[in-house]
C-alpha atoms as a PDB file:
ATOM      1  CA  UNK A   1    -166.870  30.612 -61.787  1.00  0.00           C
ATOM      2  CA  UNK A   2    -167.729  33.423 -59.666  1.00  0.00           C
ATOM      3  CA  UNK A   3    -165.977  34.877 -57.275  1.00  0.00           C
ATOM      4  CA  UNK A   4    -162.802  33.638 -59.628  1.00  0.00           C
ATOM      5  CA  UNK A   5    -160.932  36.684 -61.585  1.00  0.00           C
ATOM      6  CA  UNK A   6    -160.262  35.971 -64.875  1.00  0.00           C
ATOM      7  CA  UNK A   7    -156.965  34.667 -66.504  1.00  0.00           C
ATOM      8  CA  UNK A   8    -154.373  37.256 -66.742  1.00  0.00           C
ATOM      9  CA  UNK A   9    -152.759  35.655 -69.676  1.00  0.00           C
ATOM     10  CA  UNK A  10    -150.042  38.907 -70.114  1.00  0.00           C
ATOM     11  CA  UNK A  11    -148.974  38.781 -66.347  1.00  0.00           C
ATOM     12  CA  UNK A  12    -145.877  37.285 -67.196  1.00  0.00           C
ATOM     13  CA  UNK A  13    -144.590  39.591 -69.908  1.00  0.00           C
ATOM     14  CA  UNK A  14    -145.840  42.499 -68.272  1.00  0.00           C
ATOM     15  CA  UNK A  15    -144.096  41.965 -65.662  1.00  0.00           C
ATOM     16  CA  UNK A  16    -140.630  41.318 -67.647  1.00  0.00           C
ATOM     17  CA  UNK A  17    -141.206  44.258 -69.802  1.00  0.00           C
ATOM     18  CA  UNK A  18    -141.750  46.278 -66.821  1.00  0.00           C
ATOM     19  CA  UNK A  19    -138.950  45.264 -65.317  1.00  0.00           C
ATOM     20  CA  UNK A  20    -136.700  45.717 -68.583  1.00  0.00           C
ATOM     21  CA  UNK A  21    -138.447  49.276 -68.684  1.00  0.00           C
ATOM     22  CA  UNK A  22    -137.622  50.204 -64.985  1.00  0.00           C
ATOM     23  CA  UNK A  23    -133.764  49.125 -65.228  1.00  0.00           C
ATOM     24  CA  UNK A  24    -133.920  50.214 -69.039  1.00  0.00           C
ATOM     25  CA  UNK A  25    -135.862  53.517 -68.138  1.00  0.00           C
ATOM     26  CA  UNK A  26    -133.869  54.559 -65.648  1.00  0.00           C
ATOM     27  CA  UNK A  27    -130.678  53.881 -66.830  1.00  0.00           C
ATOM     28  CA  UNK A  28    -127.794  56.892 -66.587  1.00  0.00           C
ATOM     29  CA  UNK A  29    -127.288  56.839 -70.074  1.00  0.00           C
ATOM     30  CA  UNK A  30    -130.973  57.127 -71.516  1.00  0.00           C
ATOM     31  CA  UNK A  31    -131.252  59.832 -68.492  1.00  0.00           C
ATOM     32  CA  UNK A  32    -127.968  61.828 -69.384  1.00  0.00           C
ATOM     33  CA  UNK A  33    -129.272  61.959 -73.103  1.00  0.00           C
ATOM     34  CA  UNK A  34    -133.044  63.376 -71.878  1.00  0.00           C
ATOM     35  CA  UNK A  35    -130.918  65.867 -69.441  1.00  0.00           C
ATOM     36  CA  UNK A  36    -128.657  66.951 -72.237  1.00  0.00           C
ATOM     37  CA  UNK A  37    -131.543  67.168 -74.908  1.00  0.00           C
ATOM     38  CA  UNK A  38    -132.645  69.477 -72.413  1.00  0.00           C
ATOM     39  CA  UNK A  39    -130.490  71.434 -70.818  1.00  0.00           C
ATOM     40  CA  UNK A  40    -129.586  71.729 -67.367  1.00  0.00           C
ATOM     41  CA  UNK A  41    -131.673  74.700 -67.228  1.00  0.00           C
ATOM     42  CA  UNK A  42    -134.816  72.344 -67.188  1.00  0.00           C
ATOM     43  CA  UNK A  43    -133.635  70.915 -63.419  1.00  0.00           C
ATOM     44  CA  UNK A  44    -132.503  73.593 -62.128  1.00  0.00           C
ATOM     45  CA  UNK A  45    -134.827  75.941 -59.887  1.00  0.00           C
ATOM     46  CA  UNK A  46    -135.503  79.259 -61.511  1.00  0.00           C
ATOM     47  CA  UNK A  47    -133.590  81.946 -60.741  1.00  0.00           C
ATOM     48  CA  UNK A  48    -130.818  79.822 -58.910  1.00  0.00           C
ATOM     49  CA  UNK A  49    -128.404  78.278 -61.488  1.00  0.00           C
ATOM     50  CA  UNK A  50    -126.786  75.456 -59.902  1.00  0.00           C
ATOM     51  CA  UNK A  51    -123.407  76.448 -58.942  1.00  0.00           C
ATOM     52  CA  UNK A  52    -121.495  72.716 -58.652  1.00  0.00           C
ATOM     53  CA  UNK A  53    -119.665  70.845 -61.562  1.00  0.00           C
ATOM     54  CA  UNK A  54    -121.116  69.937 -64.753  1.00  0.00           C
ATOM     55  CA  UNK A  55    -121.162  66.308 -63.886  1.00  0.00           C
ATOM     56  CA  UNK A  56    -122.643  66.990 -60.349  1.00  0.00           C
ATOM     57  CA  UNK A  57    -125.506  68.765 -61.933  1.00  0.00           C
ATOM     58  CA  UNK A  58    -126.045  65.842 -64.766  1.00  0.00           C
ATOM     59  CA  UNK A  59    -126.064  63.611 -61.657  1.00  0.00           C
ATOM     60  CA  UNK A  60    -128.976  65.678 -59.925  1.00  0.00           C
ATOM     61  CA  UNK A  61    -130.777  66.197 -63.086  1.00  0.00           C
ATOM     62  CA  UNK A  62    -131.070  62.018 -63.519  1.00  0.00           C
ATOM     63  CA  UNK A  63    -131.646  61.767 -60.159  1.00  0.00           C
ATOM     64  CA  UNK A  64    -134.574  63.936 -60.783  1.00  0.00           C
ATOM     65  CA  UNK A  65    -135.416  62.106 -63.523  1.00  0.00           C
ATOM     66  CA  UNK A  66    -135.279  58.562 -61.493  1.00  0.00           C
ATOM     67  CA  UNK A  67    -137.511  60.315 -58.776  1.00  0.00           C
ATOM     68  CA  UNK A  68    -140.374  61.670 -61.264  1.00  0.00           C
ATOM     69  CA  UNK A  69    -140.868  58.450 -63.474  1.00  0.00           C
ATOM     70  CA  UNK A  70    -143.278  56.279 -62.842  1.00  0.00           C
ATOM     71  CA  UNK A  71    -144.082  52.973 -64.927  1.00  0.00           C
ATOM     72  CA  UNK A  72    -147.276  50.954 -64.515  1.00  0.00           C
ATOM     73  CA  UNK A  73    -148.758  48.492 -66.323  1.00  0.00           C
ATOM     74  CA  UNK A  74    -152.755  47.822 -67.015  1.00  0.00           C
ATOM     75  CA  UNK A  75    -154.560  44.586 -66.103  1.00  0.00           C
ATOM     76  CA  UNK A  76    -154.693  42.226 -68.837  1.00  0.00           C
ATOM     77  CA  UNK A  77    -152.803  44.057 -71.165  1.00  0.00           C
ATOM     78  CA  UNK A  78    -149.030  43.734 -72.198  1.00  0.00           C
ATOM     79  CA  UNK A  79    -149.519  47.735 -72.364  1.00  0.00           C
ATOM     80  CA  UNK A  80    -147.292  49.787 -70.179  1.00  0.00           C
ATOM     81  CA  UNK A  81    -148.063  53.416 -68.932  1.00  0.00           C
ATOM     82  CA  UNK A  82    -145.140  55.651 -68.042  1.00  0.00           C
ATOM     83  CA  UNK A  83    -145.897  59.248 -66.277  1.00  0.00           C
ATOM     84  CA  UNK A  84    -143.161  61.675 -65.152  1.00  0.00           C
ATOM     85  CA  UNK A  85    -144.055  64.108 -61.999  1.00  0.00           C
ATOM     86  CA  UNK A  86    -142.135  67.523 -60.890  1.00  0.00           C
ATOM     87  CA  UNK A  87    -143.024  70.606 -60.139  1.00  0.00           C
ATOM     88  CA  UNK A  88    -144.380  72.066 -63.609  1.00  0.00           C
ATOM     89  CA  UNK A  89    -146.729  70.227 -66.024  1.00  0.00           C
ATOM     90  CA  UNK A  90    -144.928  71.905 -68.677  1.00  0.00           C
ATOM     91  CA  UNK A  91    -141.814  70.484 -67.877  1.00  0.00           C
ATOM     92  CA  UNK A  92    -143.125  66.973 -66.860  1.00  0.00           C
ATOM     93  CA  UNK A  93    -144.184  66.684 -70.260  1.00  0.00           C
ATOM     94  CA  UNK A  94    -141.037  67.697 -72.330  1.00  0.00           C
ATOM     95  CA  UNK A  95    -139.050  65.247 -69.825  1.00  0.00           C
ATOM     96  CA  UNK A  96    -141.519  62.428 -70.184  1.00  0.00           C
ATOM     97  CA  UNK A  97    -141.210  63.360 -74.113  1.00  0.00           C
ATOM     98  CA  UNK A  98    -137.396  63.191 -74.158  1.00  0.00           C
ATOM     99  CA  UNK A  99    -137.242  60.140 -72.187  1.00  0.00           C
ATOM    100  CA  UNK A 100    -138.657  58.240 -74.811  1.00  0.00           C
ATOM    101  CA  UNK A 101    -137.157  60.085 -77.207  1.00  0.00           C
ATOM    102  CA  UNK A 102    -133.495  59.298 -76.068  1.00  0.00           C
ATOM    103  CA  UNK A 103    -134.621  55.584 -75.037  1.00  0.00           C
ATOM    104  CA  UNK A 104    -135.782  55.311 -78.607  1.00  0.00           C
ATOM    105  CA  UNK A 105    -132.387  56.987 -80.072  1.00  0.00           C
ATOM    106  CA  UNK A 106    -130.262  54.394 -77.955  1.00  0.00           C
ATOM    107  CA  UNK A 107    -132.653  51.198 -78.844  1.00  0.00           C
ATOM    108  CA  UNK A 108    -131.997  52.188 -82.417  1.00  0.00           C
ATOM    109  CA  UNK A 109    -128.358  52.636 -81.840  1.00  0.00           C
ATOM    110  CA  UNK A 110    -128.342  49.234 -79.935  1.00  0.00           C
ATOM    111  CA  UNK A 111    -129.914  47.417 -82.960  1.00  0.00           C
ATOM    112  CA  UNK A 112    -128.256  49.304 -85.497  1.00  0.00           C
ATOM    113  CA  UNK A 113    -125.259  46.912 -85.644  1.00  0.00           C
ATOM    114  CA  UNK A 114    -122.942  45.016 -88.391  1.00  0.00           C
ATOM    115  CA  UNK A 115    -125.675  42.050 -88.076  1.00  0.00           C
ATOM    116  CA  UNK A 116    -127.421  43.994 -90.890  1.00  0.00           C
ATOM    117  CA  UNK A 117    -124.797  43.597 -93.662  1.00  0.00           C
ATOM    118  CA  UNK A 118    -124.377  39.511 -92.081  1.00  0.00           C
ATOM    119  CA  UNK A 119    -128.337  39.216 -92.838  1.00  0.00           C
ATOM    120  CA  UNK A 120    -127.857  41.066 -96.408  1.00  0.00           C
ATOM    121  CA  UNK A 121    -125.236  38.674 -97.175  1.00  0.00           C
ATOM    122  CA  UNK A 122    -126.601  35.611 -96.097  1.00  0.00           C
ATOM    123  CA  UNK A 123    -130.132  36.690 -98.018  1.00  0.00           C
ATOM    124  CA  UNK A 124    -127.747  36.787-101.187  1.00  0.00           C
ATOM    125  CA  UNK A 125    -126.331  33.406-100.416  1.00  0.00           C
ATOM    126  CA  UNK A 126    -129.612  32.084-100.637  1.00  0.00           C
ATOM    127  CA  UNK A 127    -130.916  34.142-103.491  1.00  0.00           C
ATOM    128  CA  UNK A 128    -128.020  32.379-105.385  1.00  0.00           C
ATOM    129  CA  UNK A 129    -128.480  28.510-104.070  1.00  0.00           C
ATOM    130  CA  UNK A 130    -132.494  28.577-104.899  1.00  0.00           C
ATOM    131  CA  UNK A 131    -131.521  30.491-108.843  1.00  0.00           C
ATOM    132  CA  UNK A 132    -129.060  27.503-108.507  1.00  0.00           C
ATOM    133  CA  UNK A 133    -131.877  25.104-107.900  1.00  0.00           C
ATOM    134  CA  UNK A 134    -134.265  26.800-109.874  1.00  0.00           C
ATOM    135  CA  UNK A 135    -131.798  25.989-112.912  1.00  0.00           C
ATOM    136  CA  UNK A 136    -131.332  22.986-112.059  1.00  0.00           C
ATOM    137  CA  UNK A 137    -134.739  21.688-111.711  1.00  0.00           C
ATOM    138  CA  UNK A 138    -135.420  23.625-115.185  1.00  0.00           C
ATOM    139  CA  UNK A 139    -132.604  21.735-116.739  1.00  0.00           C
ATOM    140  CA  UNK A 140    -134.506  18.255-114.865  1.00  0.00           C
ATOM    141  CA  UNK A 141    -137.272  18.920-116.704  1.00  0.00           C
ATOM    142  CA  UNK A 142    -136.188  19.866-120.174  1.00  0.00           C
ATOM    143  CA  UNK A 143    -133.337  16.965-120.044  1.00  0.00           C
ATOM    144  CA  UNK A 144    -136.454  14.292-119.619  1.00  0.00           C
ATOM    145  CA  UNK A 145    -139.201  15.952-121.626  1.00  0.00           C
ATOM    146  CA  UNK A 146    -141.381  16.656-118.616  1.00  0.00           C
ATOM    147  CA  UNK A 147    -143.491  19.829-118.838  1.00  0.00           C
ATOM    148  CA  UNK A 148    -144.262  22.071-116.209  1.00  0.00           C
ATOM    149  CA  UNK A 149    -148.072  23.001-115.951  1.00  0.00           C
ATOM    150  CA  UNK A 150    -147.723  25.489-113.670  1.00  0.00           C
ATOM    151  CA  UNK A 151    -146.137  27.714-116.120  1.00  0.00           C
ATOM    152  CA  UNK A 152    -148.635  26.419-119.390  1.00  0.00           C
END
């Protein structure tokens, strides 16, 4: 076996969730929530406000955003590393910080749906069939004089 490297048995999902995380991660939406978390202020060079449209300068601010992040994975681990890079460490780290921030917010508004109040009613409809058949197998028992020794 030398020579040989060893099994990489994560390469597969790594490589999906990295991909999910690079279309994910970079997507306008997550990036217009980090820039407006923000403010503009954040992209913009000091001491020269940006002087265009409020749209151009969310555009330039995600653009920023899509030029600083980085995601990279680890060998042999489904881990995942993200890193943002500009010009300040300071402000690397708050955007880095409100990138996940605002991908979390919109993952929990993605999965915060009505399928919640379909799986609360469908846990009820089976709370009632096994009381149902709980009863009935009670009833089974009492009807032919066979005791239950689990309960004695």
């Amino acid at each position: 076996m030398t020579g040989q490297r060893p099994l990489d048995v994560f390469a597969h999902q790594r490589r999906r969730l990295v991909a999910t995380c690079r279309q994910r991660g970079h997507d306008r939406r997550v990036a217009l929530r980090a820039v407006r978390a923000l403010g503009l202020e954040t992209f913009q060079k000091p001491g020269k406000p940006a002087t265009g449209s409020l749209a151009k300068q969310e555009g330039d601010a995600i653009k920023s955003i899509h030029d600083g992040l980085e995601i990279g994975t680890q060998p042999l681990s489904p881990v995942i590393a993200l890193s943002y890079e500009s010009d300040n460490a300071d402000k690397s780290a708050k955007v880095l910080n409100a990138l996940i921030e605002a991908y979390r917010g919109y993952r929990r508004e993605v999965f915060q749906d009505d399928s919640t109040s379909a799986i609360d009613a469908q846990r009820v409809t089976f709370e009632d069939e096994l009381a149902n058949v709980d009863r009935n197998y009670e009833s089974f028992l009492a009807s032919n004089d066979i005791g239950d020794f689990a309960t004695a």
